[in-house]
C-alpha atoms as a PDB file:
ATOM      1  CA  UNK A   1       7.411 -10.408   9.281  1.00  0.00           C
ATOM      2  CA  UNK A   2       5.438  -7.692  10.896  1.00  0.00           C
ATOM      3  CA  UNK A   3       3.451  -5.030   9.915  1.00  0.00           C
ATOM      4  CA  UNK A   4       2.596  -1.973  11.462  1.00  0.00           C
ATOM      5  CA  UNK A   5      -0.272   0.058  10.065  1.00  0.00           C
ATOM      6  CA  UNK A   6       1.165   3.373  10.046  1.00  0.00           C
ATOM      7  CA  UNK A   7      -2.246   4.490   8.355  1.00  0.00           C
ATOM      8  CA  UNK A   8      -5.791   2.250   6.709  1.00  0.00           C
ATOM      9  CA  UNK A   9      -7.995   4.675   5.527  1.00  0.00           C
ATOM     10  CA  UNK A  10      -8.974   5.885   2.518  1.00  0.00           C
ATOM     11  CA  UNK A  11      -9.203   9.672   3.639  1.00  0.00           C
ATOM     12  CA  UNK A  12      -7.860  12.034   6.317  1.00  0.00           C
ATOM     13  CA  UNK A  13      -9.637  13.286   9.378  1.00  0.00           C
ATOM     14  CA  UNK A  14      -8.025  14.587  12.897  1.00  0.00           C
ATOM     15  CA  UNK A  15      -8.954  10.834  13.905  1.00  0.00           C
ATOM     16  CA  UNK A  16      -7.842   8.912  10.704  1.00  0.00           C
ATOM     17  CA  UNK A  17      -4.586   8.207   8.753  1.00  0.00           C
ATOM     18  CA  UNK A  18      -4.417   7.659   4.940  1.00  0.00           C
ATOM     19  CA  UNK A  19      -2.674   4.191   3.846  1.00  0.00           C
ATOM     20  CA  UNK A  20       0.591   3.066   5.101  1.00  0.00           C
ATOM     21  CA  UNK A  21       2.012  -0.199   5.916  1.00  0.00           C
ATOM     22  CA  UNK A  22       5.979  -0.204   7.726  1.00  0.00           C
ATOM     23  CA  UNK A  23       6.935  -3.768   6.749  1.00  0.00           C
ATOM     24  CA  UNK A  24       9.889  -4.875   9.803  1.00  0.00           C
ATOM     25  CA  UNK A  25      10.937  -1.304  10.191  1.00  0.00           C
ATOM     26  CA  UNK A  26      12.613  -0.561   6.862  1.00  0.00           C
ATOM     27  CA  UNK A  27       9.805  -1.246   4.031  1.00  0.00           C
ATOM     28  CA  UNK A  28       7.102   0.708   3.092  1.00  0.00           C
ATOM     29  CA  UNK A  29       3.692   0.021   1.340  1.00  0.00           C
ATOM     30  CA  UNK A  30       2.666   3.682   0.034  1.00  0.00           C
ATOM     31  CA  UNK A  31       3.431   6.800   1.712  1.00  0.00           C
ATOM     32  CA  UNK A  32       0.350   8.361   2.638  1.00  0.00           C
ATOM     33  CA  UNK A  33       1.107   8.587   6.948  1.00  0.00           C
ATOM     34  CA  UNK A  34       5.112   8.496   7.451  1.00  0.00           C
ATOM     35  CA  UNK A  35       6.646  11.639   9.050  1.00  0.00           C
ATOM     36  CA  UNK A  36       3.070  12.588  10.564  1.00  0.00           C
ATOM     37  CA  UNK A  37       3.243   9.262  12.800  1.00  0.00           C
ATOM     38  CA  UNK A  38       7.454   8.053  12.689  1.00  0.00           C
ATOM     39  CA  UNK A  39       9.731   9.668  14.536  1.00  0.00           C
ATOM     40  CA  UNK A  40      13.154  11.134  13.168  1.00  0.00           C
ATOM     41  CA  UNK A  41      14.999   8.053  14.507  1.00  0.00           C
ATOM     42  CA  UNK A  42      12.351   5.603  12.633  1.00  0.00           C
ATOM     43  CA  UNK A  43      12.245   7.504   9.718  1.00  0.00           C
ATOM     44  CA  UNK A  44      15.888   6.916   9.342  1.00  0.00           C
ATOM     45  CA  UNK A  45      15.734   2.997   9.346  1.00  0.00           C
ATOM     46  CA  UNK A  46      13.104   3.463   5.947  1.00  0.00           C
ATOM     47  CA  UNK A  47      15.315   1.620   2.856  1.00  0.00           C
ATOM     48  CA  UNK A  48      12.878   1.436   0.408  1.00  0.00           C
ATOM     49  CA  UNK A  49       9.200   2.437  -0.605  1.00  0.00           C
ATOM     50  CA  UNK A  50       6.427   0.340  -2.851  1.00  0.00           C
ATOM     51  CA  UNK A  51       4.424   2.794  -4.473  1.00  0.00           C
ATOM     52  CA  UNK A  52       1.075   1.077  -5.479  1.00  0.00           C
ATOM     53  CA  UNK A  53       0.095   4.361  -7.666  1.00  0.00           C
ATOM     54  CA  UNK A  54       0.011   8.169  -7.927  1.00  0.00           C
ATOM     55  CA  UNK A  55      -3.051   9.059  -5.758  1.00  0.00           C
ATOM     56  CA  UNK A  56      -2.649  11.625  -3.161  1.00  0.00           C
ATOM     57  CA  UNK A  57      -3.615   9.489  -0.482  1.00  0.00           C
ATOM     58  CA  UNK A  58      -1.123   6.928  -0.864  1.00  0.00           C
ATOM     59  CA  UNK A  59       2.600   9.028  -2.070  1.00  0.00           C
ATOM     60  CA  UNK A  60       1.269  12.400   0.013  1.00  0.00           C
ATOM     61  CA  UNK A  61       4.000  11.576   3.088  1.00  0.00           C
ATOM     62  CA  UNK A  62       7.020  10.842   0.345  1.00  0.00           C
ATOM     63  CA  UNK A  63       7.153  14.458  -0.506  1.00  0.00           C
ATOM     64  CA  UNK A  64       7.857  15.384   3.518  1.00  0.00           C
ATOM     65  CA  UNK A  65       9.950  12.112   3.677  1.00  0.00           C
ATOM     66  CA  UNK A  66      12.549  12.942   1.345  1.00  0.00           C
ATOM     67  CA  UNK A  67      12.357  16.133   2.677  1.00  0.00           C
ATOM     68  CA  UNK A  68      13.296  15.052   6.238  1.00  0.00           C
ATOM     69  CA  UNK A  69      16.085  12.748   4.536  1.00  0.00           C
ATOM     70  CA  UNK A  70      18.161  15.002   2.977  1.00  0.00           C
ATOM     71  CA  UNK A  71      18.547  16.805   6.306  1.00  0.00           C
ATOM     72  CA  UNK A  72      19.448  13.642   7.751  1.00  0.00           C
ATOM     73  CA  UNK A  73      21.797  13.436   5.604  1.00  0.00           C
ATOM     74  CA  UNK A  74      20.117   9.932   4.076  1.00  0.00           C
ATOM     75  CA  UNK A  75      20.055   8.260   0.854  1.00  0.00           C
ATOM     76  CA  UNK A  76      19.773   7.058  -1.578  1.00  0.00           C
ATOM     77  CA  UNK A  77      16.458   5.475  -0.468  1.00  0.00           C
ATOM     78  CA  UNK A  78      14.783   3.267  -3.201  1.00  0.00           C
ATOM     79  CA  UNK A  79      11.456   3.742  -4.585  1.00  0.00           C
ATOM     80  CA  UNK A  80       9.597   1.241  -6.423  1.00  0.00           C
ATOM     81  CA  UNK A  81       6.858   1.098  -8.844  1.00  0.00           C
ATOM     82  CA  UNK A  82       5.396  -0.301 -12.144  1.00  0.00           C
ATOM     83  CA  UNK A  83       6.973   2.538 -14.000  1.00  0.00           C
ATOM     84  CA  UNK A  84       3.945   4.326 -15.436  1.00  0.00           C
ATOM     85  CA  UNK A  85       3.355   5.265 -11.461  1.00  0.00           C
ATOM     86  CA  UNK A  86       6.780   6.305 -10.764  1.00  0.00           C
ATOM     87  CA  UNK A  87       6.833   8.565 -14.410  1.00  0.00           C
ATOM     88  CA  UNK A  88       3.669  10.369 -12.461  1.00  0.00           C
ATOM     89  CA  UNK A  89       5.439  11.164  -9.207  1.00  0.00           C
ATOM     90  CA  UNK A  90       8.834  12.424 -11.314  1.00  0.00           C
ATOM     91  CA  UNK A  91       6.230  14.348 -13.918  1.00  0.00           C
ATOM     92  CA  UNK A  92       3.787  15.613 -11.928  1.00  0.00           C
ATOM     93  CA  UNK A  93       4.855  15.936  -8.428  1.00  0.00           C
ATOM     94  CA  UNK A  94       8.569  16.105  -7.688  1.00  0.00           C
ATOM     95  CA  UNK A  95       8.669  18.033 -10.626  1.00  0.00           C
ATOM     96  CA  UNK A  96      10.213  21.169  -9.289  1.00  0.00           C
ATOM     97  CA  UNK A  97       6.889  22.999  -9.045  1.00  0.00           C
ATOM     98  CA  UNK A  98       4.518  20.974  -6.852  1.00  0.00           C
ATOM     99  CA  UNK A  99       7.709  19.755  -4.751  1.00  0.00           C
ATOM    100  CA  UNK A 100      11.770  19.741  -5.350  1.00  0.00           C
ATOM    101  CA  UNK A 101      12.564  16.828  -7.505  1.00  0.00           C
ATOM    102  CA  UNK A 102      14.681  14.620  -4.550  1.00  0.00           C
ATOM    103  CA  UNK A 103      14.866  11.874  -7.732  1.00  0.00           C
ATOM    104  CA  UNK A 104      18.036  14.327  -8.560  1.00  0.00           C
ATOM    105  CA  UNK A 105      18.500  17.031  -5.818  1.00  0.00           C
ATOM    106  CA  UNK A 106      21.916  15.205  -3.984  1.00  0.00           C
ATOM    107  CA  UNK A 107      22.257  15.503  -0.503  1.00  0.00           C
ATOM    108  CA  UNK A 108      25.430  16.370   1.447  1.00  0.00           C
ATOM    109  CA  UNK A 109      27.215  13.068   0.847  1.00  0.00           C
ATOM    110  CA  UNK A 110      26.160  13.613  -3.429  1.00  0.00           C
ATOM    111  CA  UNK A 111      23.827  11.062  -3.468  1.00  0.00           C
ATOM    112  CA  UNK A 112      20.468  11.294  -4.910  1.00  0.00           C
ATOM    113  CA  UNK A 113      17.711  11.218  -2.061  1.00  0.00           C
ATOM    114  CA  UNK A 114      15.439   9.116  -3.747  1.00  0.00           C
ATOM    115  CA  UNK A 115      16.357   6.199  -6.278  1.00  0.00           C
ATOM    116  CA  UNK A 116      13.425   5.643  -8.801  1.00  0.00           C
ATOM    117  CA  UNK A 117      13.594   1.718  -9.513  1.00  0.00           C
ATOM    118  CA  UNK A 118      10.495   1.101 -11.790  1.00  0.00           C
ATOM    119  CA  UNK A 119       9.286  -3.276 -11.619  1.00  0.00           C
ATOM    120  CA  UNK A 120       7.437  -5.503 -14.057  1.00  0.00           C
ATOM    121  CA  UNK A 121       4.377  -6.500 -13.020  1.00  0.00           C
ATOM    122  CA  UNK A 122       4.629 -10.501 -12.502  1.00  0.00           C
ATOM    123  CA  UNK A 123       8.699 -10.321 -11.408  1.00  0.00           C
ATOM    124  CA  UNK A 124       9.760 -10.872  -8.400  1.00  0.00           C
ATOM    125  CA  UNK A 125      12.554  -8.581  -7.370  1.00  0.00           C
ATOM    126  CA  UNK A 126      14.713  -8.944  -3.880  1.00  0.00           C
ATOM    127  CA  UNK A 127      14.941  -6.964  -1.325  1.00  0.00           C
ATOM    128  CA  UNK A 128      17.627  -7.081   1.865  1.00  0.00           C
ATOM    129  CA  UNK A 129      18.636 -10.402   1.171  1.00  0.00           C
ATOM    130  CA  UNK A 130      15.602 -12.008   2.636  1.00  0.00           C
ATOM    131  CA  UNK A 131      12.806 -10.374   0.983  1.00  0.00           C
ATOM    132  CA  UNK A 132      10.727 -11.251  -2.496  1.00  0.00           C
ATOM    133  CA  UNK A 133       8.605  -8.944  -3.489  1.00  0.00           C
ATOM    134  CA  UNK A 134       6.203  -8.950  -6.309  1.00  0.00           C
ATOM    135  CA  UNK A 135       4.492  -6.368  -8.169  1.00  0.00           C
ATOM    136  CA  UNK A 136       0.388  -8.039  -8.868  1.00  0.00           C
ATOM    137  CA  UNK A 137      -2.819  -7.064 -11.223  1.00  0.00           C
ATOM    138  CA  UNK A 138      -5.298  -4.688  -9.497  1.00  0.00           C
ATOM    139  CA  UNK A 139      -7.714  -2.826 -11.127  1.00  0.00           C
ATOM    140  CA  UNK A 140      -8.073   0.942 -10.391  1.00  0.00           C
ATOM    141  CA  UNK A 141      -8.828   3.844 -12.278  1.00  0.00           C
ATOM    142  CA  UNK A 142      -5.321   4.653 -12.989  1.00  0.00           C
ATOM    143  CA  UNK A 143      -2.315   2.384 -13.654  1.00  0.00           C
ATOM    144  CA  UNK A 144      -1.693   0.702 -10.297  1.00  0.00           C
ATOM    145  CA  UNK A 145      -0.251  -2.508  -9.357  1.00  0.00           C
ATOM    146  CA  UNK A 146      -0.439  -4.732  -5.417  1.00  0.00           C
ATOM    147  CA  UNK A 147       2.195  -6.280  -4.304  1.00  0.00           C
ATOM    148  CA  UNK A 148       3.240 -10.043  -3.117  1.00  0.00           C
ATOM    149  CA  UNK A 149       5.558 -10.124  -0.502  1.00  0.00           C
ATOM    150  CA  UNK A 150       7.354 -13.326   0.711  1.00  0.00           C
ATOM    151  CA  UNK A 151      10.042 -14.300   3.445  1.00  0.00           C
ATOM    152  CA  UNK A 152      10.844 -17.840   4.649  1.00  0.00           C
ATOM    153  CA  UNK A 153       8.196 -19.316   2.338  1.00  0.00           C
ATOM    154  CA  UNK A 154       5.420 -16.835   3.985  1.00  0.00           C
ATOM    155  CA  UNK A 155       3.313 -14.585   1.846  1.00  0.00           C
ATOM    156  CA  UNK A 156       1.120 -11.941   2.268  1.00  0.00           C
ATOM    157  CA  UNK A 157      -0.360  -9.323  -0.475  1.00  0.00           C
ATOM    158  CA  UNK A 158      -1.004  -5.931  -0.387  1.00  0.00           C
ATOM    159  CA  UNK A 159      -3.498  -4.938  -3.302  1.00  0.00           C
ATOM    160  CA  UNK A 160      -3.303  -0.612  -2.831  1.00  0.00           C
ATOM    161  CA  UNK A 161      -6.720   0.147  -4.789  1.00  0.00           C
ATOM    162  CA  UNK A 162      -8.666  -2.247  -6.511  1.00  0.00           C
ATOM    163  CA  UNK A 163     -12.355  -2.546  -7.471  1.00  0.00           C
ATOM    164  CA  UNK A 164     -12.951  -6.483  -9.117  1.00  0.00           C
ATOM    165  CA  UNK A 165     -10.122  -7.870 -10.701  1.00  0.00           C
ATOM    166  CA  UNK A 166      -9.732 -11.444 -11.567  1.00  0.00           C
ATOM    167  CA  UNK A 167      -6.363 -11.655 -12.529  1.00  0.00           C
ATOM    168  CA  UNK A 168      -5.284 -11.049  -8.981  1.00  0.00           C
ATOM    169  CA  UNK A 169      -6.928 -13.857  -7.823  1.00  0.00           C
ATOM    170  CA  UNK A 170      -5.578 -15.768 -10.459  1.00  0.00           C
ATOM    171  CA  UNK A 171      -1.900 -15.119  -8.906  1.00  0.00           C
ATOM    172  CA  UNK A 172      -2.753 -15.221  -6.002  1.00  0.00           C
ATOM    173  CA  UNK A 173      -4.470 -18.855  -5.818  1.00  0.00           C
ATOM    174  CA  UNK A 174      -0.835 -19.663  -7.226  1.00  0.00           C
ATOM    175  CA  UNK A 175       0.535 -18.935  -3.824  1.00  0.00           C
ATOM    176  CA  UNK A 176       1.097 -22.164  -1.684  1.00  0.00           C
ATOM    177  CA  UNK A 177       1.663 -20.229   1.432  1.00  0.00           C
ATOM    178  CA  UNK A 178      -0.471 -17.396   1.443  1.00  0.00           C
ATOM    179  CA  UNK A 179      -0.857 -15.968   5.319  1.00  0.00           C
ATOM    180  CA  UNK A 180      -2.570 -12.574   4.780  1.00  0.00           C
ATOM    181  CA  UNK A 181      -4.209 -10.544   2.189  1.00  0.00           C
ATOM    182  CA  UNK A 182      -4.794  -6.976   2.888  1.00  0.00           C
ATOM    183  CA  UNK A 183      -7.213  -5.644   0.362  1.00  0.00           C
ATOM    184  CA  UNK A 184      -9.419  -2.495  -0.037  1.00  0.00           C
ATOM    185  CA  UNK A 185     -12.910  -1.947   1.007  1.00  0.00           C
ATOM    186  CA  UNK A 186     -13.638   1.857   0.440  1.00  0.00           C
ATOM    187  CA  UNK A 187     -17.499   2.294   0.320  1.00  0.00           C
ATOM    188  CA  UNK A 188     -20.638   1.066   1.789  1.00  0.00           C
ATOM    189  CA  UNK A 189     -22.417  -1.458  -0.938  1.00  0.00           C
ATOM    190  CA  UNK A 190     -25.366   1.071  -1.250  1.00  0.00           C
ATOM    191  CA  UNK A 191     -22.438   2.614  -3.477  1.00  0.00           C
ATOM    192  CA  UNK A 192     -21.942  -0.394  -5.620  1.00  0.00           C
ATOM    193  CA  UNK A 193     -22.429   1.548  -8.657  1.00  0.00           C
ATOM    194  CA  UNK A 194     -19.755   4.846  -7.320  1.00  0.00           C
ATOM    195  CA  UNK A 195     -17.292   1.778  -6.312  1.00  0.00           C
ATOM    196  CA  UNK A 196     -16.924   0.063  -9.695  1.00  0.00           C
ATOM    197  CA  UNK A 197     -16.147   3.671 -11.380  1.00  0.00           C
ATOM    198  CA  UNK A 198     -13.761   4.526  -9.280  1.00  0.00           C
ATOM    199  CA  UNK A 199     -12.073   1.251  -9.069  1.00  0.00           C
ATOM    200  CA  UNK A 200     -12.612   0.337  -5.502  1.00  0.00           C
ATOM    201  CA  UNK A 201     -14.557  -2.389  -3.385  1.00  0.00           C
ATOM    202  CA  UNK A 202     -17.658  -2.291  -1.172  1.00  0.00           C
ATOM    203  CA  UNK A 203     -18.421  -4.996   1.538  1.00  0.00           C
ATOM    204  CA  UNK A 204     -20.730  -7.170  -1.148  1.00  0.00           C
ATOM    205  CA  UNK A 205     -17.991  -6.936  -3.660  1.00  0.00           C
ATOM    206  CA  UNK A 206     -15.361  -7.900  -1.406  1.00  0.00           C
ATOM    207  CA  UNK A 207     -17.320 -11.141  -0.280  1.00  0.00           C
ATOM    208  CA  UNK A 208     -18.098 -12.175  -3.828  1.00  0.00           C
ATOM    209  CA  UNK A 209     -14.515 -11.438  -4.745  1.00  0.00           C
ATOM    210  CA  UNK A 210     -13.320 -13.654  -2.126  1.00  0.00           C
ATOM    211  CA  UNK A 211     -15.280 -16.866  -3.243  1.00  0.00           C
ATOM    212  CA  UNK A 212     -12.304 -16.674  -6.074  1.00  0.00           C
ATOM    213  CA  UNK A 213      -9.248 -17.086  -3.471  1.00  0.00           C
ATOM    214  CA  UNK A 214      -9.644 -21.214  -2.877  1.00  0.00           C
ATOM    215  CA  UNK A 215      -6.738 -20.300   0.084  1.00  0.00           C
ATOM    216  CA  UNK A 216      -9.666 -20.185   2.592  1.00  0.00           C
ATOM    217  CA  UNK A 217      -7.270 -20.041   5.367  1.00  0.00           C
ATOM    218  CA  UNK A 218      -5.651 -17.081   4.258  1.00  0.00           C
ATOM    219  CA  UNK A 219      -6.850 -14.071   7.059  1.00  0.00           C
ATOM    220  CA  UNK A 220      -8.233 -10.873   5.182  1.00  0.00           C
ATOM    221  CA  UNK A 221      -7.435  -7.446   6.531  1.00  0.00           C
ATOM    222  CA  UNK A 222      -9.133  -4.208   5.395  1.00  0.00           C
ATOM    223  CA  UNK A 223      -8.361  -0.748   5.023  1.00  0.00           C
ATOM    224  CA  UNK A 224      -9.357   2.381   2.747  1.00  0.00           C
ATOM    225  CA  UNK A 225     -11.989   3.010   4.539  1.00  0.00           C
ATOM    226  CA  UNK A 226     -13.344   6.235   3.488  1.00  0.00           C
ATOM    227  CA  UNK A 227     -13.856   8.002   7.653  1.00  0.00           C
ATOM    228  CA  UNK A 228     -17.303   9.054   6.744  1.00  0.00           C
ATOM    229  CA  UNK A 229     -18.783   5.708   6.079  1.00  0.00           C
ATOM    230  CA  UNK A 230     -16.945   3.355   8.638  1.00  0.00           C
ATOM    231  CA  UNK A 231     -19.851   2.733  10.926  1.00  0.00           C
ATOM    232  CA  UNK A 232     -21.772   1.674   8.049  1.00  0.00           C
ATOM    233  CA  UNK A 233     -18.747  -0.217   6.915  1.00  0.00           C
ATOM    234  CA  UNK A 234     -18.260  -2.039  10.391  1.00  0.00           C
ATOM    235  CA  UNK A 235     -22.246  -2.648  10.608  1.00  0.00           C
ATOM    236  CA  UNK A 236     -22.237  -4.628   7.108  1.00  0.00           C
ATOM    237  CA  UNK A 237     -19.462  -6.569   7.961  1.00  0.00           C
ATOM    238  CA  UNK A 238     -21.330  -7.656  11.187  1.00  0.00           C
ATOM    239  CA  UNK A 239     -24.117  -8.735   9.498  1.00  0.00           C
ATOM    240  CA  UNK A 240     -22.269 -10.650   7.159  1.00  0.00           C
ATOM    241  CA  UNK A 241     -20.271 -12.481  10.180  1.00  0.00           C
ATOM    242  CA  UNK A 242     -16.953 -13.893   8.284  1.00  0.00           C
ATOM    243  CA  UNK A 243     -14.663 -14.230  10.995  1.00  0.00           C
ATOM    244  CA  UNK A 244     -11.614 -14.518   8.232  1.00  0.00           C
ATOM    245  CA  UNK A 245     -12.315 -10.414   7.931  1.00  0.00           C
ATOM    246  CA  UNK A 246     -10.381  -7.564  10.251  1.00  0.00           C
ATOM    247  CA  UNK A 247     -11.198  -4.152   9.861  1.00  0.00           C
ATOM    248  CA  UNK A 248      -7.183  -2.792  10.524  1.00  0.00           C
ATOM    249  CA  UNK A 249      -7.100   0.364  12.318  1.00  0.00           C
ATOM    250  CA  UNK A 250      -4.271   3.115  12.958  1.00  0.00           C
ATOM    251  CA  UNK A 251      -1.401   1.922  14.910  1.00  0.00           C
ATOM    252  CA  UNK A 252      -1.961  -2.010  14.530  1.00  0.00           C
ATOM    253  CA  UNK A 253       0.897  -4.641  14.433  1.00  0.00           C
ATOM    254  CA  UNK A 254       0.292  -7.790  12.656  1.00  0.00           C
ATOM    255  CA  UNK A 255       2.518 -10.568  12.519  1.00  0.00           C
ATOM    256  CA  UNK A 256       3.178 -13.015   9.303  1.00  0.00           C
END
């Protein structure tokens, strides 16, 4: 499996992409950075979209997407979510006033754009033939879910935004063959207190939360960055010198 990091932070600056991951080509983790980074030949090759939730940050790219798609001529494309995320993007942004509603507008062959295809949190669904993908706990300030991804007995997880949440380590300690875990760190730990509101991790957190995954092999990769504080973010991780943590950045491939 590879991964390219369309986009791994957790805001948008001429130098800085909100949170995308283009799983071999055709999946997608979020949609905050797709038609801003693809070209109209890669953007064609998308099949489906994992939604994690219904922050700006991480759908902001779908609305543009679908756009681009039913002038391709493409679709449907499948998007999945835990379904209170997907009732937010039909409700509150493809709703026909923010942006057209490509869950119904047909294109030119009259087929929906977009396919909503709301998952259960804890069952596994396939995708292509090849791929299992599970929607997992997080805990954010609004309903979100991560997701486990597997292919040839390999696994990696993707958590979206998460402050402390031991029910995802409780899954994930399940998994035998667990290569990478991508997982938020958002704000310097001088913001603990901001952090744990808003349902996201700081450096400190992220260590302590990691004494809960016994995989110690599995490599951690980080992104949501918010632009402003990644100096500080990169200096605290240097201090606390655990060579199992990347900091991803823009434009990265990583293989599984």
């Amino acid at each position: 499996m590879l991964i390219e990091v369309l986009g791994c932070f957790g805001g948008v600056d001429p130098k800085h992409n909100p949170v995308t991951l283009l799983l071999d080509d055709k999946i997608l983790l979020d949609a905050g950075s797709i038609v801003s980074v693809l070209p109209l030949e890669r953007q064609k090759k998308i099949q489906s979209i994992f939604i994690s939730h219904s922050h700006l940050d991480h759908i902001k790219d779908l609305c543009f997407l679908a756009d681009n798609f039913i002038m391709m001529g493409k679709g449907p494309v499948n998007v999945y979510g835990i379904p209170e995320v997907l009732e937010m993007l039909k409700k509150y942004v493809m709703n026909n006033k923010i942006w057209p509603d490509f869950f119904e507008i047909k294109g030119a062959k009259g087929k929906k754009v977009l396919s909503l295809n709301p998952i259960e949190i804890g069952k596994p669904i396939k995708i292509n033939g090849r791929y299992t993908i599970e929607a997992i706990c997080t805990n954010h300030s609004i309903d979100s879910s991560g997701y486990l991804i597997g292919y040839n007995d390999k696994y990696f997880a993707y958590t979206g935004d998460t402050g402390p949440c031991p029910s995802l380590w409780e899954r994930l300690n399940k998994v035998d063959n667990l290569r990478a875990l991508f997982i938020e760190v958002s704000f310097p730990s001088q913001n603990k207190d901001l952090a744990l509101i808003t349902g996201h991790l700081t450096p400190s957190l992220l260590m302590e939360e990691l004494k809960n995954l016994k995989n110690k092999k599995t490599k951690i990769y980080i992104f949501h960055i918010k632009p402003p504080f990644m100096d500080k973010i990169k200096e605290e991780f240097c201090h606390l010198s655990n060579k199992q943590v990347t900091l991803l950045e823009d434009g990265q491939k990583v293989k599984i």
